[in-house]
PDB file of N, CA and C in Angstrom:
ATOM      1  N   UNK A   1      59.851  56.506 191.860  1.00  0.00           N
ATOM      2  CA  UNK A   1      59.328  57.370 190.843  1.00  0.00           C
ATOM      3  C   UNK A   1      60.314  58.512 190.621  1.00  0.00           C
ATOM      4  N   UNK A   2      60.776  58.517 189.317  1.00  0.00           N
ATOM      5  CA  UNK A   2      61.268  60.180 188.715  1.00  0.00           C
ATOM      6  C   UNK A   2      60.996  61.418 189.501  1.00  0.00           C
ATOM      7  N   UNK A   3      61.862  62.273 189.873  1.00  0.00           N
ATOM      8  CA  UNK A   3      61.310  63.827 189.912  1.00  0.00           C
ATOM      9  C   UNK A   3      61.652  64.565 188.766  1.00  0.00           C
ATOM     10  N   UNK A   4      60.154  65.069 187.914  1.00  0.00           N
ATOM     11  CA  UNK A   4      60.643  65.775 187.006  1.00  0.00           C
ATOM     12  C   UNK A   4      60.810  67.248 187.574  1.00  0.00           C
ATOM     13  N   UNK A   5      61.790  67.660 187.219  1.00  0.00           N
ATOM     14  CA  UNK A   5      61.684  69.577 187.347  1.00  0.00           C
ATOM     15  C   UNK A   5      61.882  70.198 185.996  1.00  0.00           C
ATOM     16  N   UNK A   6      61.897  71.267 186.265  1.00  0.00           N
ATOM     17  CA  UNK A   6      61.827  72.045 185.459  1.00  0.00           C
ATOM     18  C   UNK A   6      60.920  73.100 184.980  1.00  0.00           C
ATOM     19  N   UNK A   7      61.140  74.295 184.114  1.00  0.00           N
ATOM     20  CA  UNK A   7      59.804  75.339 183.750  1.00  0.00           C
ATOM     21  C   UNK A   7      59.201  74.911 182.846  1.00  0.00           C
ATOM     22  N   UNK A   8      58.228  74.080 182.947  1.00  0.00           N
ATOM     23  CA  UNK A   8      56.891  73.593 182.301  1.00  0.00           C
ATOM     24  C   UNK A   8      56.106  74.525 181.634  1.00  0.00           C
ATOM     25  N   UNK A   9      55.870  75.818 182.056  1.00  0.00           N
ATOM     26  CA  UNK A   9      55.080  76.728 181.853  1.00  0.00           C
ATOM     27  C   UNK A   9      55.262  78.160 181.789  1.00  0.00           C
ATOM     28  N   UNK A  10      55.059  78.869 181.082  1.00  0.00           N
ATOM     29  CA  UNK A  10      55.855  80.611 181.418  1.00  0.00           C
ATOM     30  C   UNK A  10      54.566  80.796 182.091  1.00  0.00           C
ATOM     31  N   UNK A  11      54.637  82.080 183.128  1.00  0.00           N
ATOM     32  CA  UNK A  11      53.907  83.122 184.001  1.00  0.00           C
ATOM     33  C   UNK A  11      52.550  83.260 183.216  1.00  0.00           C
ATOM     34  N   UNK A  12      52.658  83.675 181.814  1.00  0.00           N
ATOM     35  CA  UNK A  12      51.222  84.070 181.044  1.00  0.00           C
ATOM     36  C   UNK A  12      50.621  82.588 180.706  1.00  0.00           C
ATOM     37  N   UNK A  13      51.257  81.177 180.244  1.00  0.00           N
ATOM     38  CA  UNK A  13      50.440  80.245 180.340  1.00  0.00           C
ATOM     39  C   UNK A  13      49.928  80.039 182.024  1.00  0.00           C
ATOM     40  N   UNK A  14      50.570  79.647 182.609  1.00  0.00           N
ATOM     41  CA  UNK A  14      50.069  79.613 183.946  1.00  0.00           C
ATOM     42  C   UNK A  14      48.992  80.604 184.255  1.00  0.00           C
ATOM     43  N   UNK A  15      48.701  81.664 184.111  1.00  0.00           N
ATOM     44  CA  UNK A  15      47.765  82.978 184.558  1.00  0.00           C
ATOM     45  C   UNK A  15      46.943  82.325 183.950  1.00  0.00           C
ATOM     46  N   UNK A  16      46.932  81.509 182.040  1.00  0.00           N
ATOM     47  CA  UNK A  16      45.467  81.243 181.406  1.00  0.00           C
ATOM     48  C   UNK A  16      44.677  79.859 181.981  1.00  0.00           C
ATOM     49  N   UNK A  17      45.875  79.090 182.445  1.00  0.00           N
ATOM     50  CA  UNK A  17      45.335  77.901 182.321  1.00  0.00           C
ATOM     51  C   UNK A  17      44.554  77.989 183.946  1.00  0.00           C
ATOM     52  N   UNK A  18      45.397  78.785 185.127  1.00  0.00           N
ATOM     53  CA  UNK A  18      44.524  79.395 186.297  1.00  0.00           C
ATOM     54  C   UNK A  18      42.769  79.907 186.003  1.00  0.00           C
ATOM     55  N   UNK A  19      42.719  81.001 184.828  1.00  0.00           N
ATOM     56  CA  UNK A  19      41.563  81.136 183.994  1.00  0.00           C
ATOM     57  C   UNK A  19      40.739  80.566 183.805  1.00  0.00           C
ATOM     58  N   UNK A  20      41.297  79.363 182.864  1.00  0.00           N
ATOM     59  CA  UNK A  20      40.417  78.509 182.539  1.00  0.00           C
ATOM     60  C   UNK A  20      39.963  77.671 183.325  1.00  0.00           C
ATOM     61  N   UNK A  21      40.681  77.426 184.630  1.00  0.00           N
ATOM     62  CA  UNK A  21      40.249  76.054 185.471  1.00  0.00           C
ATOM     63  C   UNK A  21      39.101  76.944 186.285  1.00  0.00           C
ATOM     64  N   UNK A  22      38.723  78.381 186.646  1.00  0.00           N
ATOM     65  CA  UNK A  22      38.153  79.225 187.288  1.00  0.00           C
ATOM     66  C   UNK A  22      36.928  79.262 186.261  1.00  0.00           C
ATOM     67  N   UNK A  23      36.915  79.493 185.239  1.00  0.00           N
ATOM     68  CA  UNK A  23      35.929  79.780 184.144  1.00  0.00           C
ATOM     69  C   UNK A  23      35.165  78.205 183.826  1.00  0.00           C
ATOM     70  N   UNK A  24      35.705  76.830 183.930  1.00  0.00           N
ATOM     71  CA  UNK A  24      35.326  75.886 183.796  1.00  0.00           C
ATOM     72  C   UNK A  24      34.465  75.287 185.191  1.00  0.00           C
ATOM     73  N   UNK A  25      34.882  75.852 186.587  1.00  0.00           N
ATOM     74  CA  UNK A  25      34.539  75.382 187.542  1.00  0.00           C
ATOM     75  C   UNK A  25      33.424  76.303 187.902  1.00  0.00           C
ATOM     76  N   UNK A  26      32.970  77.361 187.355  1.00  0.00           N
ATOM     77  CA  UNK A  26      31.807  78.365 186.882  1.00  0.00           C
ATOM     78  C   UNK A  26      30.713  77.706 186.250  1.00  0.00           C
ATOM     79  N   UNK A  27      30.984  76.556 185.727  1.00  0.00           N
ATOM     80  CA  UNK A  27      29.661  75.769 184.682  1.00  0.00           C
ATOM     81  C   UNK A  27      29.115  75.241 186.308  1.00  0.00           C
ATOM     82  N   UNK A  28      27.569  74.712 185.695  1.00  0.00           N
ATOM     83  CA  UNK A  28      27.129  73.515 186.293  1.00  0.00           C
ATOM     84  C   UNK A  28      27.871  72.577 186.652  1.00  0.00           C
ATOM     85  N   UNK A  29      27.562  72.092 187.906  1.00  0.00           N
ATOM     86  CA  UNK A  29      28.271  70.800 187.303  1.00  0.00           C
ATOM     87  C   UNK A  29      27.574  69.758 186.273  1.00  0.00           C
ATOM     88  N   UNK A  30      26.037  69.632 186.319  1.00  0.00           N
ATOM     89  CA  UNK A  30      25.448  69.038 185.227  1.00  0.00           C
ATOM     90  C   UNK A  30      26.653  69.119 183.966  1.00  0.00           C
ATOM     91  N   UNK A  31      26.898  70.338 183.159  1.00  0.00           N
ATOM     92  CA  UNK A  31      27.714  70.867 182.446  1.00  0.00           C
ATOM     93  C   UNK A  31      29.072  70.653 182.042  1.00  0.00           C
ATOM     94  N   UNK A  32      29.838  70.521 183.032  1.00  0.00           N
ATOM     95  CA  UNK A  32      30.831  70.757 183.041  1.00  0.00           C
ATOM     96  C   UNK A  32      31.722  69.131 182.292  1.00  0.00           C
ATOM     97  N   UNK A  33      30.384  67.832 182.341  1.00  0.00           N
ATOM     98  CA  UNK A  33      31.605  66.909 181.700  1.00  0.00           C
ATOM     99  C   UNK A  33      31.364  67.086 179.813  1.00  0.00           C
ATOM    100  N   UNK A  34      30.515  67.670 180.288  1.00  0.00           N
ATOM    101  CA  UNK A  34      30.191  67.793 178.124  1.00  0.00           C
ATOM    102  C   UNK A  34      30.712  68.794 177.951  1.00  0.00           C
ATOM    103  N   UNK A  35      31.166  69.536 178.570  1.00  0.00           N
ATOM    104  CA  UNK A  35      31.857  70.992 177.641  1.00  0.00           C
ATOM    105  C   UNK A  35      32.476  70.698 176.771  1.00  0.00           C
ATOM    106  N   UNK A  36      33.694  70.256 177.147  1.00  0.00           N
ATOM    107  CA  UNK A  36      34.786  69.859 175.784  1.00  0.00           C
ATOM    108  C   UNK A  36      34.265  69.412 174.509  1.00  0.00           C
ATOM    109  N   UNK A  37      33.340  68.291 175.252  1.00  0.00           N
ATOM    110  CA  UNK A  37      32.391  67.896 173.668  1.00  0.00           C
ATOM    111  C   UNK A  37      31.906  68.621 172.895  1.00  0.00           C
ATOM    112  N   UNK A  38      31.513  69.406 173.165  1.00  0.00           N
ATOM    113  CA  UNK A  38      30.537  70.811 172.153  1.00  0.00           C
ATOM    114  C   UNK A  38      31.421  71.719 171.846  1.00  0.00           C
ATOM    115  N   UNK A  39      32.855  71.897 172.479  1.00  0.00           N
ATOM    116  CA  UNK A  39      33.897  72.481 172.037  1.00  0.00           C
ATOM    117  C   UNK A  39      34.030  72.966 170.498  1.00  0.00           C
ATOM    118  N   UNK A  40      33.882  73.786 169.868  1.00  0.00           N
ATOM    119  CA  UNK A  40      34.011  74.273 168.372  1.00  0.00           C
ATOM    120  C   UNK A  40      35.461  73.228 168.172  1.00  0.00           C
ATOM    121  N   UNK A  41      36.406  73.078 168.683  1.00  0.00           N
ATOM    122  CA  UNK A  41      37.580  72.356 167.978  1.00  0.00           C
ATOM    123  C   UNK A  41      37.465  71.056 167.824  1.00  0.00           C
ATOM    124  N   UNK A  42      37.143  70.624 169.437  1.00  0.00           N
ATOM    125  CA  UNK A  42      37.108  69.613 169.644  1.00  0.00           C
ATOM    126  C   UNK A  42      36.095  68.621 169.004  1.00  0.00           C
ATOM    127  N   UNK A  43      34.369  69.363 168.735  1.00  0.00           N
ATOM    128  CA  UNK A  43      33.211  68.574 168.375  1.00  0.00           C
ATOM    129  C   UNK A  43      33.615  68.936 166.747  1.00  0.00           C
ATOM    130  N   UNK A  44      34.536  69.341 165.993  1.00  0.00           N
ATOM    131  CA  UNK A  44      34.639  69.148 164.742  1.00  0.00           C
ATOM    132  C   UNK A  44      34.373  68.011 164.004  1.00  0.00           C
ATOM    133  N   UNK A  45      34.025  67.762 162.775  1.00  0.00           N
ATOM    134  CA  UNK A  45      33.589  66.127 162.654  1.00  0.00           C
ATOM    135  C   UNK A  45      34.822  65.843 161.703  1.00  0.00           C
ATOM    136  N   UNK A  46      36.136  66.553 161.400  1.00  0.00           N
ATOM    137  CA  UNK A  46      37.542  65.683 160.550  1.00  0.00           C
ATOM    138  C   UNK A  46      38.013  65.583 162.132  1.00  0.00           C
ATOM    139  N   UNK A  47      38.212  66.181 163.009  1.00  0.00           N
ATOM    140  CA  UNK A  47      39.097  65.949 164.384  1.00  0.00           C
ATOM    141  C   UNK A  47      38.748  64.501 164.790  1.00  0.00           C
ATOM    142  N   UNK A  48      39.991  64.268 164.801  1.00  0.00           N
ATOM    143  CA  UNK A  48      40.111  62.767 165.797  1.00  0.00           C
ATOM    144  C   UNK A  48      40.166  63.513 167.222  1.00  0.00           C
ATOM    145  N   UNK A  49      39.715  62.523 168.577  1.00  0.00           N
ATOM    146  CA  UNK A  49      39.622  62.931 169.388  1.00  0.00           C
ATOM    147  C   UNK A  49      41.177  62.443 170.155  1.00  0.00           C
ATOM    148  N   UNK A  50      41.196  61.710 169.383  1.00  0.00           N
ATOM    149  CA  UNK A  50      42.978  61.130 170.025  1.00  0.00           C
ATOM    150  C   UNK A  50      44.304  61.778 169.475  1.00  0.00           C
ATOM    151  N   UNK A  51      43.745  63.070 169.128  1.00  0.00           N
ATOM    152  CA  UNK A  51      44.610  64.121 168.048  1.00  0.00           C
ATOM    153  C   UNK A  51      45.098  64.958 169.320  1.00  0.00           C
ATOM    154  N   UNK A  52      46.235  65.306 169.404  1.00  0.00           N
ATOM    155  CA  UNK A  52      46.671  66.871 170.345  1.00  0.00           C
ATOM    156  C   UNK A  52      46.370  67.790 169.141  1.00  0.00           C
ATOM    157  N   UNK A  53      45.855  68.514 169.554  1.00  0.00           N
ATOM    158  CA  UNK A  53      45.310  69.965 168.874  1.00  0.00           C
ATOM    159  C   UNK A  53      46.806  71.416 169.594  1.00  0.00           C
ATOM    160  N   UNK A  54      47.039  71.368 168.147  1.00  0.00           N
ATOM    161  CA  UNK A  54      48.377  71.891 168.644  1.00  0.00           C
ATOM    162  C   UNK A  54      47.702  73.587 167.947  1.00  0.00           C
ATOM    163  N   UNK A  55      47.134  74.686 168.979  1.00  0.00           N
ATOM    164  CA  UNK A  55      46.899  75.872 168.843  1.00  0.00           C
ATOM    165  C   UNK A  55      47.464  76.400 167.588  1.00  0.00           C
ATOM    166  N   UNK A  56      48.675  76.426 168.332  1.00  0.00           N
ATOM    167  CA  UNK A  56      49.974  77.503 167.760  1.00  0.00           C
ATOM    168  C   UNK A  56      50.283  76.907 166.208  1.00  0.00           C
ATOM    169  N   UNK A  57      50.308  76.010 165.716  1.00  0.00           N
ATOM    170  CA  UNK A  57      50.504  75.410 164.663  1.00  0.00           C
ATOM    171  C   UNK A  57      49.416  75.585 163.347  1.00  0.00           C
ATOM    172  N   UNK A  58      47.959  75.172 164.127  1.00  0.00           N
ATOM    173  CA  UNK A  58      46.936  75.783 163.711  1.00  0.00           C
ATOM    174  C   UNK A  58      45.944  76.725 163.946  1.00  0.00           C
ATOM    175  N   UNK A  59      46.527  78.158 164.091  1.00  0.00           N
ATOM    176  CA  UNK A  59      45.943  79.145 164.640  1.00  0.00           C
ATOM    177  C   UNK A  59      44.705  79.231 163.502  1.00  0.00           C
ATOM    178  N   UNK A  60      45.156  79.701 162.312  1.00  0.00           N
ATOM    179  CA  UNK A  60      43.983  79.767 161.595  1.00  0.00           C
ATOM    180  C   UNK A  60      43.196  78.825 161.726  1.00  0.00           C
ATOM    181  N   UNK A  61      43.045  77.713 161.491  1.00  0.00           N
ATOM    182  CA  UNK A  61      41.944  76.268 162.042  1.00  0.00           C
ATOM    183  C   UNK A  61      41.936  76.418 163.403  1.00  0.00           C
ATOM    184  N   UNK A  62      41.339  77.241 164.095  1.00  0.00           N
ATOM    185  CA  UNK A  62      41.461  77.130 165.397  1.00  0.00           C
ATOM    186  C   UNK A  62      39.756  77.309 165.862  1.00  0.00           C
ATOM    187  N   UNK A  63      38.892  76.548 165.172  1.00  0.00           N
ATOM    188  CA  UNK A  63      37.778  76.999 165.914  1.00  0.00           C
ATOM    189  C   UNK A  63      36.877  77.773 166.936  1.00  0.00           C
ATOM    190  N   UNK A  64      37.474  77.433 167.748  1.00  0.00           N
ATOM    191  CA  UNK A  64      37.440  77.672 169.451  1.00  0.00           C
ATOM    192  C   UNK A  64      37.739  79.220 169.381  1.00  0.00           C
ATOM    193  N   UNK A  65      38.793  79.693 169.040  1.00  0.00           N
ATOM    194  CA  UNK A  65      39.249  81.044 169.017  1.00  0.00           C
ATOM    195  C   UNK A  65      38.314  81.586 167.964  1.00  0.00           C
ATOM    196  N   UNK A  66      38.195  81.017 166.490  1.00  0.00           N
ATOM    197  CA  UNK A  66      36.740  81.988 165.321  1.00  0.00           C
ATOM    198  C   UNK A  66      35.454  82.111 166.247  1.00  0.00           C
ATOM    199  N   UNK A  67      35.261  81.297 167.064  1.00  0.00           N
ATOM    200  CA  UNK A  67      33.670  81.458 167.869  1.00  0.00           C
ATOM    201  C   UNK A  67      33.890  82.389 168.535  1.00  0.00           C
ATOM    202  N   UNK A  68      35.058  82.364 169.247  1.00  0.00           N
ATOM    203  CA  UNK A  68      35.196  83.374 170.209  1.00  0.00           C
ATOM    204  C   UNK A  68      35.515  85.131 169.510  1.00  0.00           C
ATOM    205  N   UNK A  69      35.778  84.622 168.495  1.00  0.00           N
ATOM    206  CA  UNK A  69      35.952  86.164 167.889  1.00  0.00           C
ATOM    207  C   UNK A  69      34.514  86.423 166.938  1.00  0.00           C
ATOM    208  N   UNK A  70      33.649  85.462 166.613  1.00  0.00           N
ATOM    209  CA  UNK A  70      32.434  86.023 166.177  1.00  0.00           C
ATOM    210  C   UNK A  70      31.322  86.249 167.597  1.00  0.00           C
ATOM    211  N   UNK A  71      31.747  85.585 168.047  1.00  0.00           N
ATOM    212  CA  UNK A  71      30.953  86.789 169.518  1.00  0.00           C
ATOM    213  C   UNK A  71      31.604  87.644 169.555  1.00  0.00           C
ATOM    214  N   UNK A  72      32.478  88.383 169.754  1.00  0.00           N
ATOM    215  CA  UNK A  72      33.122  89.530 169.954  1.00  0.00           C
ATOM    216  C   UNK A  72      32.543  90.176 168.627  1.00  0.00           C
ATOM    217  N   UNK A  73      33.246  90.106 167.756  1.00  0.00           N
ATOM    218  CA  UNK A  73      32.376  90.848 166.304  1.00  0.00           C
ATOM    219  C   UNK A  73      30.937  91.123 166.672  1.00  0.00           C
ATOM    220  N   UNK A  74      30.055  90.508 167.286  1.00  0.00           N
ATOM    221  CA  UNK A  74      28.430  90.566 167.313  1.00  0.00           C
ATOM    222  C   UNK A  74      28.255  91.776 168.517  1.00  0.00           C
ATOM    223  N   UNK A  75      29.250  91.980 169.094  1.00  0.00           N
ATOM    224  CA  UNK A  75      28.997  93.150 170.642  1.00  0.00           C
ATOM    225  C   UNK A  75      28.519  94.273 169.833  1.00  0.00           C
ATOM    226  N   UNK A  76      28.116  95.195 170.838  1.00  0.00           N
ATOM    227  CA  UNK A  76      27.389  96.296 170.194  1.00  0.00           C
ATOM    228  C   UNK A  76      28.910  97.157 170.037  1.00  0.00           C
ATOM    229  N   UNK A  77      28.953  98.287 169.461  1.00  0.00           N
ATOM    230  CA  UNK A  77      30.239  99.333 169.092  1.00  0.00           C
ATOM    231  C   UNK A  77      30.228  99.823 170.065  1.00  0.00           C
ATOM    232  N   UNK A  78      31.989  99.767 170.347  1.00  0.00           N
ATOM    233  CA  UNK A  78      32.688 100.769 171.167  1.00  0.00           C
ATOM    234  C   UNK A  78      32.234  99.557 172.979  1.00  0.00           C
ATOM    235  N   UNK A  79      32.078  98.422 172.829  1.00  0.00           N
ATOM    236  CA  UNK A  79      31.978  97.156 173.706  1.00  0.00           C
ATOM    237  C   UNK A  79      33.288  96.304 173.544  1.00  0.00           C
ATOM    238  N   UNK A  80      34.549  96.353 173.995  1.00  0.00           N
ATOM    239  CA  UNK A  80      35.461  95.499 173.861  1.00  0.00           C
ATOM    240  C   UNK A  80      35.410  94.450 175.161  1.00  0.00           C
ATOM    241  N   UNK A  81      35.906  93.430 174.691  1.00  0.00           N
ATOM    242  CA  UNK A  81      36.090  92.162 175.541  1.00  0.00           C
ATOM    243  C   UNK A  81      38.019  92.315 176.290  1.00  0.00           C
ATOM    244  N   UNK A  82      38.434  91.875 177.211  1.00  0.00           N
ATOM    245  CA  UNK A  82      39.636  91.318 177.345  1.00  0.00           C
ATOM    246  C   UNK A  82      39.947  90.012 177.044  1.00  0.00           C
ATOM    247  N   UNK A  83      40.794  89.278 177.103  1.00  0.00           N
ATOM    248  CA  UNK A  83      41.286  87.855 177.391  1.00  0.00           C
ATOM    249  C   UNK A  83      40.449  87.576 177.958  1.00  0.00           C
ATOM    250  N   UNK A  84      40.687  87.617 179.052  1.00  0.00           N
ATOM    251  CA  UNK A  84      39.586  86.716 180.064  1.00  0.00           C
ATOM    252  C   UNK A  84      38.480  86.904 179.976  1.00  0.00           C
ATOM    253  N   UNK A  85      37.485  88.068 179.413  1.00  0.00           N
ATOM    254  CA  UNK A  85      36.195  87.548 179.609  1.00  0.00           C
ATOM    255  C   UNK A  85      35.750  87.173 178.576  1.00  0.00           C
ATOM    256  N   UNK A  86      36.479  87.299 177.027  1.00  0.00           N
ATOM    257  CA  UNK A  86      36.319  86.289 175.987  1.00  0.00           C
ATOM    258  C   UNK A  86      36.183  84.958 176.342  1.00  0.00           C
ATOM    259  N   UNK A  87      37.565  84.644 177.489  1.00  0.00           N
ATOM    260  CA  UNK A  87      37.427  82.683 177.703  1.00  0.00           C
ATOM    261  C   UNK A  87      35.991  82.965 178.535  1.00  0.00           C
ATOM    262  N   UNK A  88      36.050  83.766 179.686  1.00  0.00           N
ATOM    263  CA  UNK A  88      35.045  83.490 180.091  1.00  0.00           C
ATOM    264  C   UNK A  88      33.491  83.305 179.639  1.00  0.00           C
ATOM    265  N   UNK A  89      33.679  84.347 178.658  1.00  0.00           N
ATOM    266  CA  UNK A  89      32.023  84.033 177.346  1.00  0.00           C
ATOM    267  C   UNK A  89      32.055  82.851 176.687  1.00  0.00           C
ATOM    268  N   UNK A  90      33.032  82.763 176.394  1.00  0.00           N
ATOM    269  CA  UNK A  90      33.304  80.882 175.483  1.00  0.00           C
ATOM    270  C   UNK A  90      32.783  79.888 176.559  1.00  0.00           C
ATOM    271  N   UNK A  91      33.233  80.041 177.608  1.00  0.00           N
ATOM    272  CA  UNK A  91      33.000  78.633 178.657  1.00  0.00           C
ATOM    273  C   UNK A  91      31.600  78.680 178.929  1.00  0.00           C
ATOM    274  N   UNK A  92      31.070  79.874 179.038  1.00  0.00           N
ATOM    275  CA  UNK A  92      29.508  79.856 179.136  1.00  0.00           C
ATOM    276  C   UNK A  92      28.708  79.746 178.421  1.00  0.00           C
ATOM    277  N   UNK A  93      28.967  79.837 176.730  1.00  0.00           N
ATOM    278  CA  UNK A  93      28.400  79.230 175.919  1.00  0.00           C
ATOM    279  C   UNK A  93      28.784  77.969 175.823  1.00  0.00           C
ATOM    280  N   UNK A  94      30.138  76.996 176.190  1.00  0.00           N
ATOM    281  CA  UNK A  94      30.134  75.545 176.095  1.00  0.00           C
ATOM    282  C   UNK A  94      28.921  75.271 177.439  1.00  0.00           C
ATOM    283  N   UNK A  95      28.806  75.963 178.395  1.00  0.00           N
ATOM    284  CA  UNK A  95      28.348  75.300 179.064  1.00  0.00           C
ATOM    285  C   UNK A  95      26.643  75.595 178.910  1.00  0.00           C
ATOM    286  N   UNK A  96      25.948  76.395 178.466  1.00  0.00           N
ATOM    287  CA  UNK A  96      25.362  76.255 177.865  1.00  0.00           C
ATOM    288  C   UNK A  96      24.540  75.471 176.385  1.00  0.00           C
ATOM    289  N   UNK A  97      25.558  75.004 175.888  1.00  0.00           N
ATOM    290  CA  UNK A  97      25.409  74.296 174.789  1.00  0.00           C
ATOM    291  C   UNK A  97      25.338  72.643 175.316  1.00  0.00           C
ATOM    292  N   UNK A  98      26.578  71.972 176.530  1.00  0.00           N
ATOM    293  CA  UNK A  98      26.280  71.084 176.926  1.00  0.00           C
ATOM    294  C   UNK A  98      25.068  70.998 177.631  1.00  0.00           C
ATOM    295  N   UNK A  99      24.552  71.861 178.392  1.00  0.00           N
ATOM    296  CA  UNK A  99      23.406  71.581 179.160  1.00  0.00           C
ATOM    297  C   UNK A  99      22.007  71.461 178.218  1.00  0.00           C
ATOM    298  N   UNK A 100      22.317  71.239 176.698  1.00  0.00           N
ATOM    299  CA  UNK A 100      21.164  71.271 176.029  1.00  0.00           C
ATOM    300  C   UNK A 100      21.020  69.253 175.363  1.00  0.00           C
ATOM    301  N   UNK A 101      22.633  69.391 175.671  1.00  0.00           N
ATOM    302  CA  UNK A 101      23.406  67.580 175.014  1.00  0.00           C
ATOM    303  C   UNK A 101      22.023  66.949 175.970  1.00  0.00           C
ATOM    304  N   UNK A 102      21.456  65.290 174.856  1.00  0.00           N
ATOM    305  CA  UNK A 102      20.988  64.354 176.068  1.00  0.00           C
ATOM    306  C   UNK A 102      21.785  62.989 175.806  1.00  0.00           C
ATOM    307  N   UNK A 103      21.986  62.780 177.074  1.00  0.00           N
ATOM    308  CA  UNK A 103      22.778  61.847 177.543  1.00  0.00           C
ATOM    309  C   UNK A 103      22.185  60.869 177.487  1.00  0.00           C
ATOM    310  N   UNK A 104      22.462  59.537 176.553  1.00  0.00           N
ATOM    311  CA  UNK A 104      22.116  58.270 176.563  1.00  0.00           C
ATOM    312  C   UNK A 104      22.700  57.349 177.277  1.00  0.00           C
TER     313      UNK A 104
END
């Protein structure tokens, strides 16, 4: 087998994607395999699911990030969010939202 090397990742992706694996392992586990599904990007109904969803390309179409900024918009004044507890409010509403999915 290959050894790949190389910098895969800068310091600030690494810190989010640390985040997110912390904020995802926070759900249920009931939860945690439907999240993605209920995902604002991902549960879109033009998205193919065999699509890479390239952020940066489509920031404005970025679902995931408008949800996350109309919760933020809805806080009461002079209530700001950081990074992280935005992802962290997002993951708890996916995981909330999956725990409502029924599984056939």
């Amino acid at each position: 087998m290959a050894k790949i090397s190389g910098n895969f990742t800068s310091p600030k992706k690494h810190r989010f994607h640390c985040e997110l694996l912390a904020a995802y392992s926070s759900l249920p586990d009931e939860a945690q395999p439907g999240a993605a599904l209920v995902d604002a990007t991902y549960a879109a109904p033009d998205q193919n699911l065999d699509d890479v969803i390239d952020f940066a390309e489509w920031r404005d179409r970025n679902a995931s990030v408008n949800t996350t900024g109309l919760f933020v918009n809805s806080l009461p004044a002079g209530l700001a969010l950081n990074e992280r507890e935005r992802l962290h409010l997002y993951m708890h509403y996916l995981g909330r939202m999956a725990g409502r999915q029924v599984v056939a």
